[in-house]
N, C-alpha and C. Protein backbone atom coordinates (compact mmCIF):
# COMPACT_ATOMS: atom_id res chain seq x y z
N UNK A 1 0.85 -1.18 0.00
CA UNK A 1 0.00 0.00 0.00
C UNK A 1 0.89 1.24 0.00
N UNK A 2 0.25 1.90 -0.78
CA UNK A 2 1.32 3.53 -0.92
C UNK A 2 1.64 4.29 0.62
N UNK A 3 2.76 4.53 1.16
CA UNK A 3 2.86 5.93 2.09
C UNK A 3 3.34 7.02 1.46
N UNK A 4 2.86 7.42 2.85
CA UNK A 4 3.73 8.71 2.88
C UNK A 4 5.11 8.81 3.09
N UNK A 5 6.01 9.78 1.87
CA UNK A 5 7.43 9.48 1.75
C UNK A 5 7.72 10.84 2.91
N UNK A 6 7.02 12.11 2.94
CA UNK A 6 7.79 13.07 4.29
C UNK A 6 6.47 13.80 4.27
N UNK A 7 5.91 14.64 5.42
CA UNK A 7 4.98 15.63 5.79
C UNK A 7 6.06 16.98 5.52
N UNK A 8 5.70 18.01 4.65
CA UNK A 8 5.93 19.10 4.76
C UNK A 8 5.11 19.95 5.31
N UNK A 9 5.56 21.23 5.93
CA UNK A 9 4.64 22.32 6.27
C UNK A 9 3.88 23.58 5.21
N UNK A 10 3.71 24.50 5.54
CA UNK A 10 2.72 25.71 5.01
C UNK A 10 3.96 26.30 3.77
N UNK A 11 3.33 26.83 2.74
CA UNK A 11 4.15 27.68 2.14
C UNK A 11 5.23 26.99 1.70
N UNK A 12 5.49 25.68 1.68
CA UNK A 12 6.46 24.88 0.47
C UNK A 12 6.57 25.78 -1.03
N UNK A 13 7.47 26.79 -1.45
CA UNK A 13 7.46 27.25 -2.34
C UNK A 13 8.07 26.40 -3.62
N UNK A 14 7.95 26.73 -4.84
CA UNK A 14 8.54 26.38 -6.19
C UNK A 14 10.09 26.17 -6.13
N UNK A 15 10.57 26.99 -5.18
CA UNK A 15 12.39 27.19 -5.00
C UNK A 15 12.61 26.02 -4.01
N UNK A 16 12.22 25.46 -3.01
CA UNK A 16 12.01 24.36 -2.27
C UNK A 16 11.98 23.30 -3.07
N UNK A 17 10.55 23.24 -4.13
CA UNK A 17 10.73 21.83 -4.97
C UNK A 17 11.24 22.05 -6.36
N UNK A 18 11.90 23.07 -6.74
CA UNK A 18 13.25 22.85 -7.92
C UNK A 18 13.87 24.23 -7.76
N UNK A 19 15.01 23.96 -7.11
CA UNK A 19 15.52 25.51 -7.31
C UNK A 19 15.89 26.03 -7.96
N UNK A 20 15.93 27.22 -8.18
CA UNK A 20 15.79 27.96 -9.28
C UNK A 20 17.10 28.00 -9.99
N UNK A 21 18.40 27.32 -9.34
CA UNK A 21 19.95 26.99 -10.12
C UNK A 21 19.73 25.96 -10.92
N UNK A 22 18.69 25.14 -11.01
CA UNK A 22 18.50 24.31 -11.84
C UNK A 22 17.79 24.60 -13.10
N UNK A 23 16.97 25.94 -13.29
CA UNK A 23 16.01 26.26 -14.26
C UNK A 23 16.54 26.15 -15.47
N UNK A 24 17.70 25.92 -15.69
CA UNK A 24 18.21 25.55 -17.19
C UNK A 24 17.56 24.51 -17.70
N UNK A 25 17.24 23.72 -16.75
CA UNK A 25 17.11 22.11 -17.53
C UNK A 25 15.07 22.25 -16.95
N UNK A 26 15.25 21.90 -18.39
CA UNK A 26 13.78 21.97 -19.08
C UNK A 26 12.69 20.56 -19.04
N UNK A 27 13.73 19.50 -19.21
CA UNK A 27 12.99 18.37 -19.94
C UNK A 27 12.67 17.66 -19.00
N UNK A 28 11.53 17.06 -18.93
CA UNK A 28 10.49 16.54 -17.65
C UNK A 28 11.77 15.09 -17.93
N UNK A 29 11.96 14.40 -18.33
CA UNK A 29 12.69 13.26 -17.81
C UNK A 29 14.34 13.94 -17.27
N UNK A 30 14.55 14.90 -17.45
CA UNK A 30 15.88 15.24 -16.42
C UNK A 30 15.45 16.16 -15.48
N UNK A 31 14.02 16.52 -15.00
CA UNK A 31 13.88 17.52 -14.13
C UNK A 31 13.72 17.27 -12.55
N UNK A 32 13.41 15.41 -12.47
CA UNK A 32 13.10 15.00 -11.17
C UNK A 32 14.42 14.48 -10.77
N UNK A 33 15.76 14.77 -10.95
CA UNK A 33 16.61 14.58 -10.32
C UNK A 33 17.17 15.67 -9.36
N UNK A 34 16.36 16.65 -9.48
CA UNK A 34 16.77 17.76 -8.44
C UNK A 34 15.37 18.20 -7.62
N UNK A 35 14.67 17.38 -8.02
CA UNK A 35 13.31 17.46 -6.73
C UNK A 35 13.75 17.42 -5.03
N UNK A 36 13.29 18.87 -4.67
CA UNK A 36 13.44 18.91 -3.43
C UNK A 36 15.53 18.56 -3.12
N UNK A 37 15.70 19.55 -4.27
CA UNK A 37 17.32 19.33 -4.10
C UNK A 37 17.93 19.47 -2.35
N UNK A 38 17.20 20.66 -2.57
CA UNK A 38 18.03 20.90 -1.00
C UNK A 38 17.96 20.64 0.36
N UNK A 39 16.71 19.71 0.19
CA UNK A 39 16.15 18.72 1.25
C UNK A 39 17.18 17.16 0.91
N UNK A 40 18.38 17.26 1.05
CA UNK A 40 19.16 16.16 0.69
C UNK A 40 18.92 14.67 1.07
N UNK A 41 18.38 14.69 2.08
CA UNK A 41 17.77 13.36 2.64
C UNK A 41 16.30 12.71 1.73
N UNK A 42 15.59 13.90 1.52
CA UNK A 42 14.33 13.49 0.86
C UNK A 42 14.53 13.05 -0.94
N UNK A 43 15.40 14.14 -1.44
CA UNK A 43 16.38 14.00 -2.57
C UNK A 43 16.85 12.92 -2.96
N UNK A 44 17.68 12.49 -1.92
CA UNK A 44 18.21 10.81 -2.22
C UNK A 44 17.40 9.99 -2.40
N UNK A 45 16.69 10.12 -1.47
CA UNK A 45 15.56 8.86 -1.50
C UNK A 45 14.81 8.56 -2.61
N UNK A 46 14.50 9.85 -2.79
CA UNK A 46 13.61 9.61 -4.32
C UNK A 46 14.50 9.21 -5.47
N UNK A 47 15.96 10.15 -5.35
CA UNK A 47 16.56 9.55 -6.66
C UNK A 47 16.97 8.03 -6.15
N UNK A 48 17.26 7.58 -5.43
CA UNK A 48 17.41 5.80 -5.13
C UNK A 48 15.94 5.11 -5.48
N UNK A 49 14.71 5.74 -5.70
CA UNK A 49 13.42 4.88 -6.06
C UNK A 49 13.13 4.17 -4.78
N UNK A 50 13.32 4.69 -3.69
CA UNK A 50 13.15 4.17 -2.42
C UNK A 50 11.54 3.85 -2.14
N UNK A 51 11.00 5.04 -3.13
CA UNK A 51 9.47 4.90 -2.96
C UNK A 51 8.37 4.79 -4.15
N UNK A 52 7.17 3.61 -4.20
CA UNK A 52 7.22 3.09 -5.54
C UNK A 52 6.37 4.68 -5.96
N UNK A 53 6.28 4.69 -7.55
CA UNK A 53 4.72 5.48 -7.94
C UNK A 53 3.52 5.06 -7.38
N UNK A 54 3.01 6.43 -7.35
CA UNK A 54 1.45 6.18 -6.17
C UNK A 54 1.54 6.77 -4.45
N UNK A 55 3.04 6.74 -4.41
CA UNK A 55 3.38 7.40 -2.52
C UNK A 55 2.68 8.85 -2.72
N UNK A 56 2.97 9.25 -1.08
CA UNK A 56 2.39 10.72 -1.28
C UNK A 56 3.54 11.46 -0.30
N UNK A 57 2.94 12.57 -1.05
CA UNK A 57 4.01 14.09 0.11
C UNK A 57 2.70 14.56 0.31
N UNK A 58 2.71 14.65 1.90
CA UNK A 58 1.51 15.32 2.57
C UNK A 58 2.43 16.70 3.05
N UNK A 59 1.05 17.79 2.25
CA UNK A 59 2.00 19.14 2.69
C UNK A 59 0.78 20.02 3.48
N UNK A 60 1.29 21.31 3.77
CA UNK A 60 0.73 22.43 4.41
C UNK A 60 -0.10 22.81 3.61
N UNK A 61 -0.82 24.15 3.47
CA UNK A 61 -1.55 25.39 2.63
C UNK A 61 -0.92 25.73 2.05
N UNK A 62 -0.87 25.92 0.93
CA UNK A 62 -0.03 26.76 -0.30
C UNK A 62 0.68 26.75 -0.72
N UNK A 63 0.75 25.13 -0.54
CA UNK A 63 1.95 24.37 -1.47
C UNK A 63 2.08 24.60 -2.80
N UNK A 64 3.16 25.13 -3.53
CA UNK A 64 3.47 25.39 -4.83
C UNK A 64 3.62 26.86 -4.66
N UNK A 65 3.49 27.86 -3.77
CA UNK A 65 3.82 29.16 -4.00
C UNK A 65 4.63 29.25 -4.11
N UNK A 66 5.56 30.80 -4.85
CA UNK A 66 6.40 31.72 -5.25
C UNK A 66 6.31 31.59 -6.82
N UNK A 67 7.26 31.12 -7.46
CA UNK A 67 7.35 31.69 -9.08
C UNK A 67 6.15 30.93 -9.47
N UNK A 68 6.43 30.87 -11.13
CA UNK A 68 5.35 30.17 -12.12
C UNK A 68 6.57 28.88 -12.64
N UNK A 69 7.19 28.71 -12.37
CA UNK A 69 8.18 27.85 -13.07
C UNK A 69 7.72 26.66 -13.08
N UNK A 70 7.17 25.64 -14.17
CA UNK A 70 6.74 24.48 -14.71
C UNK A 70 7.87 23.08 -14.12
N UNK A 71 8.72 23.99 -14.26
CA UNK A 71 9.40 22.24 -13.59
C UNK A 71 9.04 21.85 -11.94
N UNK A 72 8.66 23.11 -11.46
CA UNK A 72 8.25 22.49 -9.72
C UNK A 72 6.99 21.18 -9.90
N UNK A 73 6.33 21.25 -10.64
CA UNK A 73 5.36 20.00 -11.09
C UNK A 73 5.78 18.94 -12.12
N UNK A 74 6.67 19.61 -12.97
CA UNK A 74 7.43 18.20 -13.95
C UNK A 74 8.54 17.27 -12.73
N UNK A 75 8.92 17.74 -11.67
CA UNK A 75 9.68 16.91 -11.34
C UNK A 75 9.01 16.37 -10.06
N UNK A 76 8.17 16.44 -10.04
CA UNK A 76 7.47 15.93 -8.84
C UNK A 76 6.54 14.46 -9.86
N UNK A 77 6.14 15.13 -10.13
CA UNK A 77 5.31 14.02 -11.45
C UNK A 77 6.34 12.65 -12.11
N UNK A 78 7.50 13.78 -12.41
CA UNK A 78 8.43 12.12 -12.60
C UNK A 78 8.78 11.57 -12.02
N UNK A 79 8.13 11.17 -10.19
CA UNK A 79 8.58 10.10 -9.64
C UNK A 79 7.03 9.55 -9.49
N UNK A 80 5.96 10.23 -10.33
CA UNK A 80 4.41 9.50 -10.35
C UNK A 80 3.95 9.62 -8.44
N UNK A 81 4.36 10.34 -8.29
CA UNK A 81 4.52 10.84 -6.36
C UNK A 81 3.02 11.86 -7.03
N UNK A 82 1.86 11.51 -5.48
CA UNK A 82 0.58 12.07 -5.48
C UNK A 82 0.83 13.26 -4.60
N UNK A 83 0.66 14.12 -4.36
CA UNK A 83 0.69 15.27 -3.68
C UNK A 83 -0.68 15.83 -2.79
N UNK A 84 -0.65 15.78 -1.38
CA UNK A 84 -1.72 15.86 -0.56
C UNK A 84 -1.78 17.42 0.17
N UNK A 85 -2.92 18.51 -0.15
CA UNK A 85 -2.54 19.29 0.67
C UNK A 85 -4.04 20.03 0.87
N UNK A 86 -3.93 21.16 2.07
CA UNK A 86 -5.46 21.62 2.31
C UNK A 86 -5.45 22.51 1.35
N UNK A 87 -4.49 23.33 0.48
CA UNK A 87 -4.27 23.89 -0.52
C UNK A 87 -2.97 24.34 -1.35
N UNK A 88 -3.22 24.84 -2.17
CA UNK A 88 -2.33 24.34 -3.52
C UNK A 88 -2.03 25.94 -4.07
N UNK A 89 -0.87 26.63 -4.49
CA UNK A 89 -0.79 27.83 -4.72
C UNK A 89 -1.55 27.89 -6.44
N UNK A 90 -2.65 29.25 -6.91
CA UNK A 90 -3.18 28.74 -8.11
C UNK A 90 -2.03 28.27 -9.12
N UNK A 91 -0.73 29.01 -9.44
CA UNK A 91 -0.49 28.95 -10.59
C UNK A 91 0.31 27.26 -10.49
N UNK A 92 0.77 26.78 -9.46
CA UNK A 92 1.22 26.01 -9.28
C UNK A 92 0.42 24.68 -9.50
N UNK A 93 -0.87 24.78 -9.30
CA UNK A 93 -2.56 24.18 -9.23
C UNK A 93 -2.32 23.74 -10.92
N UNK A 94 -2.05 25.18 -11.62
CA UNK A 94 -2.40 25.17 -13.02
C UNK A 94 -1.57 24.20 -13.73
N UNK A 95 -0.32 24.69 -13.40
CA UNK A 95 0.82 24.21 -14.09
C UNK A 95 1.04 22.39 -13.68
N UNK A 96 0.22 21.98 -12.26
CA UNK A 96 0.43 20.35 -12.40
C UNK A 96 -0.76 19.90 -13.41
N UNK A 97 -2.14 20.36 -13.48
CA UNK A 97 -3.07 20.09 -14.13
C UNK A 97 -2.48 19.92 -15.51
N UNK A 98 -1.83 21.03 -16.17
CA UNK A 98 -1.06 21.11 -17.18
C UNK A 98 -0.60 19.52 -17.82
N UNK A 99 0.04 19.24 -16.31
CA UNK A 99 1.50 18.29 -16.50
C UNK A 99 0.88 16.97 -16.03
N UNK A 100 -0.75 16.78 -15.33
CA UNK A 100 -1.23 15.43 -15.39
C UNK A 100 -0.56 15.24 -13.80
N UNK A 101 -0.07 16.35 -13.01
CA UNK A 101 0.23 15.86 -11.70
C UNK A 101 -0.81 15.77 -10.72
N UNK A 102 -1.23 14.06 -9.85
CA UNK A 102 -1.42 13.99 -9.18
C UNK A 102 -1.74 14.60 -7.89
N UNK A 103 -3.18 15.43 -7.76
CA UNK A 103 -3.47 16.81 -6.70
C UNK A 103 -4.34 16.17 -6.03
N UNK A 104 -4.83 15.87 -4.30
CA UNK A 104 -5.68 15.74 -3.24
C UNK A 104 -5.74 17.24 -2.34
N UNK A 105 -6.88 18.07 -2.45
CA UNK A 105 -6.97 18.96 -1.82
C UNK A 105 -7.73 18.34 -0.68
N UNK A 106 -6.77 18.32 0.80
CA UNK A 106 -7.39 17.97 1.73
C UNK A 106 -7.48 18.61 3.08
N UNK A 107 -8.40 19.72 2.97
CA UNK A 107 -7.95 20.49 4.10
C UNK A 107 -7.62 20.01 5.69
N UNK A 108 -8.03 18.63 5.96
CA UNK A 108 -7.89 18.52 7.79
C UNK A 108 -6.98 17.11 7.36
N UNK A 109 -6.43 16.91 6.38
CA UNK A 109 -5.26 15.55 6.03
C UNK A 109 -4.69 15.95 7.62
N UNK A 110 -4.23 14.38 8.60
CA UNK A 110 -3.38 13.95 8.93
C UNK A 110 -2.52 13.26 8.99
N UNK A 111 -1.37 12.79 9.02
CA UNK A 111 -0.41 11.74 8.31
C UNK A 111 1.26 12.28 8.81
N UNK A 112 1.70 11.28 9.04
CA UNK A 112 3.19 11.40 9.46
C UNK A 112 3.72 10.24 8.13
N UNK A 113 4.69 10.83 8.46
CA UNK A 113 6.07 9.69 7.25
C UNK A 113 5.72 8.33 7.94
N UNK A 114 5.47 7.59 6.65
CA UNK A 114 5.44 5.94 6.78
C UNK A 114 3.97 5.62 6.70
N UNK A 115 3.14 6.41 7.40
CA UNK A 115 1.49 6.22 7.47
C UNK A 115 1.17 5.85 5.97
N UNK A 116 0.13 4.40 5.87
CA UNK A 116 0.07 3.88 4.20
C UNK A 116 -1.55 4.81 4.30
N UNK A 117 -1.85 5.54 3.26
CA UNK A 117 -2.95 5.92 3.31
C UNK A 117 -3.62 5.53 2.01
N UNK A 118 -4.92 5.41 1.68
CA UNK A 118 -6.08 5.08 0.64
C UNK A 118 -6.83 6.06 0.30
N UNK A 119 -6.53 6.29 -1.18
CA UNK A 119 -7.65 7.62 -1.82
C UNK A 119 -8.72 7.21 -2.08
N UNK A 120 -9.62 7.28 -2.17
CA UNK A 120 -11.40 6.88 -2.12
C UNK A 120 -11.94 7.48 -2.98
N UNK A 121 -13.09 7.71 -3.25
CA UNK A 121 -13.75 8.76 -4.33
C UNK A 121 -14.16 10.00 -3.51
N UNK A 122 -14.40 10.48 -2.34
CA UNK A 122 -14.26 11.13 -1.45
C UNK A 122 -13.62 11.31 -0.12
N UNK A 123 -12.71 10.83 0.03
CA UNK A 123 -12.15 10.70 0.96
C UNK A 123 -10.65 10.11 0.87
N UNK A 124 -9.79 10.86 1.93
CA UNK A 124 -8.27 10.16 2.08
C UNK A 124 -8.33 9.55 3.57
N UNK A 125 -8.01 7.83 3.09
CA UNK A 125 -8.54 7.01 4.57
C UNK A 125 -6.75 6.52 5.02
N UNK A 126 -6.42 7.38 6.18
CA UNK A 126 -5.16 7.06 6.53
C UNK A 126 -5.65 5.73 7.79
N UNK A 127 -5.01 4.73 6.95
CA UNK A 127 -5.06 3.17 7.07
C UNK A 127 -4.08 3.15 8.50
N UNK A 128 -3.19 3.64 8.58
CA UNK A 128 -2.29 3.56 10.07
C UNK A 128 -2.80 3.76 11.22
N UNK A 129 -3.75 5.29 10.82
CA UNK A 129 -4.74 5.62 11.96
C UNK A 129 -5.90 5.25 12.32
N UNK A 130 -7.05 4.91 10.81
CA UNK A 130 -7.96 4.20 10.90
C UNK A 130 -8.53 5.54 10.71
N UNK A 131 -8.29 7.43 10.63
CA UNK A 131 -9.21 7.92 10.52
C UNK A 131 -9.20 8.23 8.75
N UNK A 132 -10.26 9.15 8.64
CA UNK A 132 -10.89 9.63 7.27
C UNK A 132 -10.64 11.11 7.31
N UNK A 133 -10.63 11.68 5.93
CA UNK A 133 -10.94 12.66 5.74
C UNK A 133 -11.35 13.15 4.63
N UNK A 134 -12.18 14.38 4.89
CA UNK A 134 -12.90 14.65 3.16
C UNK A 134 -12.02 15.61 2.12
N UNK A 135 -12.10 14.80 0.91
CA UNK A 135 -11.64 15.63 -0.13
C UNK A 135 -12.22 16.78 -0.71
N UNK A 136 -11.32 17.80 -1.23
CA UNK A 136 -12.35 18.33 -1.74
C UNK A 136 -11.85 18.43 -3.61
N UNK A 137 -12.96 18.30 -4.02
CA UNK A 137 -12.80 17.71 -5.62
C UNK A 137 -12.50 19.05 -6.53
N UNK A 138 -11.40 18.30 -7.72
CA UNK A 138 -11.08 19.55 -8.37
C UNK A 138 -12.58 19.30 -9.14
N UNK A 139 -12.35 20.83 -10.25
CA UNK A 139 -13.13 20.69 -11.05
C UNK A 139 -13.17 19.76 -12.17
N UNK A 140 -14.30 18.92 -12.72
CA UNK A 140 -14.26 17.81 -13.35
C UNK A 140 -13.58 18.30 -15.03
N UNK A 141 -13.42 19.11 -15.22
CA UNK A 141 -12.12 19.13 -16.51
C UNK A 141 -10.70 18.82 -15.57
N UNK A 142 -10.71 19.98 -14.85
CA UNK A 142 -9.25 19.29 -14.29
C UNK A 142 -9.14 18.50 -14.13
N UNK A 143 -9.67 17.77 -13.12
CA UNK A 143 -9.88 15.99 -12.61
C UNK A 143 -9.32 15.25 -14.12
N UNK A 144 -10.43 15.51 -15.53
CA UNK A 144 -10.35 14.71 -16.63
C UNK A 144 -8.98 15.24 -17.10
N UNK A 145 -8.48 16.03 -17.16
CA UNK A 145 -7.32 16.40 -17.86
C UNK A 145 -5.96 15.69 -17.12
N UNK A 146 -5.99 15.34 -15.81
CA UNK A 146 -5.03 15.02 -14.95
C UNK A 146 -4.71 13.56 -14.95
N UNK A 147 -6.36 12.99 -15.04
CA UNK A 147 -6.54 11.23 -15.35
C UNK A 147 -5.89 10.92 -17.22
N UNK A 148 -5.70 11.94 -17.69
CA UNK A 148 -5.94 12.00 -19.12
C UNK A 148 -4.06 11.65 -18.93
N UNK A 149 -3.60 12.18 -17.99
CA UNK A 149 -1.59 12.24 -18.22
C UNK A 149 -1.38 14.05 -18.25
N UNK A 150 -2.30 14.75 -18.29
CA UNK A 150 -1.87 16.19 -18.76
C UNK A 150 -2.63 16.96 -19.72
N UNK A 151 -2.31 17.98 -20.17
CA UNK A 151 -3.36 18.77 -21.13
C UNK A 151 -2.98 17.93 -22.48
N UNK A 152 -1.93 18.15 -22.73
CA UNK A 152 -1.60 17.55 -24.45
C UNK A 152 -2.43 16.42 -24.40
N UNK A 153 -1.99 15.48 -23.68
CA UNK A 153 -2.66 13.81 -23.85
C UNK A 153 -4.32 14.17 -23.78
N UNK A 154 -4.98 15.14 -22.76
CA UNK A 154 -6.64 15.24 -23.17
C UNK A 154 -6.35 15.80 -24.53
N UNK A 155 -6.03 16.48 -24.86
CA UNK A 155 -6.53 17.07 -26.00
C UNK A 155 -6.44 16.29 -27.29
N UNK A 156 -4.96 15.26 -27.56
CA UNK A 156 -4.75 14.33 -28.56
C UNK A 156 -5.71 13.33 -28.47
N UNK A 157 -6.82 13.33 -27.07
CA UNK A 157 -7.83 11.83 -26.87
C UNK A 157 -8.74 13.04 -27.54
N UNK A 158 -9.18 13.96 -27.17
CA UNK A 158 -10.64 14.88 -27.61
C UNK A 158 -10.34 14.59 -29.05
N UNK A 159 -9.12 14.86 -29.92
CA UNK A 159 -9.05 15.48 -31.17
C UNK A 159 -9.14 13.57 -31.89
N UNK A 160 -8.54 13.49 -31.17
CA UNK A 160 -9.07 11.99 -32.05
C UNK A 160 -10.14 11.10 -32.09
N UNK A 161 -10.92 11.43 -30.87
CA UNK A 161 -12.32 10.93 -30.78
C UNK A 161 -12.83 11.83 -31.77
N UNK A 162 -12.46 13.25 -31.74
CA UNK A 162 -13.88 14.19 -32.89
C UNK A 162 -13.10 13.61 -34.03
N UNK A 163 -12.04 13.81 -34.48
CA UNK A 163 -11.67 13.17 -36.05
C UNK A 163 -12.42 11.52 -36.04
N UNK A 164 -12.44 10.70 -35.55
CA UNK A 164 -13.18 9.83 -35.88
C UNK A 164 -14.27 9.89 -35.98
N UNK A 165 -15.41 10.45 -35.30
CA UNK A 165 -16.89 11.19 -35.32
C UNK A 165 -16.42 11.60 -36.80
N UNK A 166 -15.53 12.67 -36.76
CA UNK A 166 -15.85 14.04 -38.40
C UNK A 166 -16.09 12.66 -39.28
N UNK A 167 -14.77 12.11 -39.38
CA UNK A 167 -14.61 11.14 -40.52
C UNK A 167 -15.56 9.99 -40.99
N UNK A 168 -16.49 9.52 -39.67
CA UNK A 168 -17.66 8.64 -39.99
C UNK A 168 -18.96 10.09 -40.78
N UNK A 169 -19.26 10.84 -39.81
CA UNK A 169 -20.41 11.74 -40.68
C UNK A 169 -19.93 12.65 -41.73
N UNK A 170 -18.28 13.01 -42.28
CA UNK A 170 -18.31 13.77 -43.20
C UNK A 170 -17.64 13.18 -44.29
N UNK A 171 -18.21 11.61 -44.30
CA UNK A 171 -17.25 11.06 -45.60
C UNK A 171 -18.14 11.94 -47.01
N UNK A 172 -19.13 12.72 -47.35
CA UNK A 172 -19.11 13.47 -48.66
C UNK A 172 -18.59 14.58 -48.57
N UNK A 173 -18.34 15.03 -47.51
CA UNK A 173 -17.66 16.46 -47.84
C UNK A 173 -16.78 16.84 -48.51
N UNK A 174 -16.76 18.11 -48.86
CA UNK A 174 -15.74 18.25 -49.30
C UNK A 174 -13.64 17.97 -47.93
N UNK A 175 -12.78 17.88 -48.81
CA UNK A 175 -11.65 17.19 -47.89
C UNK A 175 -11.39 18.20 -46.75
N UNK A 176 -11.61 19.61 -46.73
CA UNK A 176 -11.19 20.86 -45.88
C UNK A 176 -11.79 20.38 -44.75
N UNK A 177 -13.07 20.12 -44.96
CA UNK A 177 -14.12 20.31 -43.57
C UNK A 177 -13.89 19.86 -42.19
N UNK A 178 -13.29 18.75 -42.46
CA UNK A 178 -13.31 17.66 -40.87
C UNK A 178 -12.09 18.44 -40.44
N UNK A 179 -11.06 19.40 -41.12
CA UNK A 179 -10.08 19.59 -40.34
C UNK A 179 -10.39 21.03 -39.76
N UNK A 180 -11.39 21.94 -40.74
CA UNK A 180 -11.72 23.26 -40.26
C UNK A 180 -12.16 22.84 -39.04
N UNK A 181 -13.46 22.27 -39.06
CA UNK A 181 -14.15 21.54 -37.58
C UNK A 181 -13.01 21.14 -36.50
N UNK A 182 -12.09 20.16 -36.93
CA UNK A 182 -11.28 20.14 -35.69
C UNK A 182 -10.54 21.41 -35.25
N UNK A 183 -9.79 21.95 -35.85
CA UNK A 183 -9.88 23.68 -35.49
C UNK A 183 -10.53 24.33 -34.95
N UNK A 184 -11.58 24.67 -35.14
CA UNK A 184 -12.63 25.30 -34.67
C UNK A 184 -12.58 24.83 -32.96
N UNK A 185 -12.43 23.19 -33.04
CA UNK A 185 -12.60 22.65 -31.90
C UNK A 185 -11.89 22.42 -30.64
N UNK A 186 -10.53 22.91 -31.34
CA UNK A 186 -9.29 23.16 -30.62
C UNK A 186 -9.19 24.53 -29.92
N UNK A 187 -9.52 24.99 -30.94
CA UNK A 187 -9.78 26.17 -30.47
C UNK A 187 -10.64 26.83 -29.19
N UNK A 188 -12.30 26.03 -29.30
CA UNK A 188 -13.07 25.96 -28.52
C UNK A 188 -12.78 25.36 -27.00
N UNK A 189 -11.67 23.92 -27.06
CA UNK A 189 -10.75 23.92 -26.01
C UNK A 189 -10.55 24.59 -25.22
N UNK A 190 -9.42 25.62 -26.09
CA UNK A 190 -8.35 26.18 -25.39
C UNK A 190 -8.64 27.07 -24.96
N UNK A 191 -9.96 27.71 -25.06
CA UNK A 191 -10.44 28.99 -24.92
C UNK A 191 -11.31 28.47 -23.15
N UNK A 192 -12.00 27.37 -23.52
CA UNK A 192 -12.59 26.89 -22.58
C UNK A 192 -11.94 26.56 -20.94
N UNK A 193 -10.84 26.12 -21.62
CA UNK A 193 -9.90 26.26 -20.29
C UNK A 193 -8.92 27.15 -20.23
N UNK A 194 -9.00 28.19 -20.64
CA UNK A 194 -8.28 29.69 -20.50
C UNK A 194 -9.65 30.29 -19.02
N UNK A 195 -10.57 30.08 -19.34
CA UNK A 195 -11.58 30.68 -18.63
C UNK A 195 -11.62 29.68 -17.36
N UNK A 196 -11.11 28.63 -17.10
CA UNK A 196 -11.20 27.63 -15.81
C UNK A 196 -10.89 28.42 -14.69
């Protein structure tokens, strides 16, 4: 059963989980080797795979504040590590949704390191203690975009479910159409979750 790999506190900023000497390196498969660099103990562990995908970091309120920088969620994500907290800084919110990272907004979560806990459809049931607590649910695009791997991966499942739809109802059309339509539809997307 998954634990918890460490409890952090309030205000875990972006510079905490990738510091900002690392912002050169871009690419989500080299970005989780400096997760939580300067927490050297927690660092190791993860780069040794000490803990499988599916564990959690149970944190404070406003986890993910300070910059906008995208790798504080690409390198958390590349160890498939779930992230538990009573709240989540927005842009930081945005940028894991983005990236398909694993979010439990749980405002009264209790849990120490090692505690195996169980996500539910409402609830995080810490199995060590025997108590419960209530989740509170993202919004169901986010939710779908996150189960999806990330924004790209929903959007390559949307665009290929409607191209198969276009392509069964617009086999007379003329050849432009099914792709204006998917346009149109991409579009309608991106606009849709600009406004989230």
């Amino acid at each position: 059963m998954p634990k918890v790999i460490t409890v952090l506190g309030d205000d875990i900023s972006t510079d905490h989980i990738y510091p900002g000497r690392f912002m050169a390196t871009v690419l989500p498969s080299e970005t989780p080797q400096f997760c939580f660099a300067d927490m050297t103990a927690l660092n190791a562990s993860l780069r040794e795979q000490k803990f499988p995908p599916g564990s959690f970091i149970v944190a404070g309120s406003n986890f993910g504040c300070g910059s906008s920088r995208e790798q504080a969620a690409s390198t958390i994500n590349g160890y498939g590590i779930i992230v538990i907290a009573p709240s989540f800084a927005r842009i930081f919110l945005q940028n894991a949704v983005n990236l398909g990272l694993k979010l439990v907004i749980c405002p009264r979560i209790e849990a120490s390191e090692g505690d195996e806990l169980e996500l539910k459809d409402d609830v995080v049931v810490n199995v060590t203690t025997g108590k419960s607590f209530e989740i509170v649910p993202l919004p169901k695009l986010r939710q779908a975009i996150i189960d999806s791997g990330g924004l790209i991966a929903y959007t390559r499942k949307l665009l290929q479910a409607r191209l198969a739809a276009k392509v069964s109802f617009d086999r007379g059309s003329p050849k432009g159409k099914p792709l204006r339509n998917l346009c149109k539809g991409l579009f309608f997307l991106v606009m849709m979750f600009l406004l989230l």
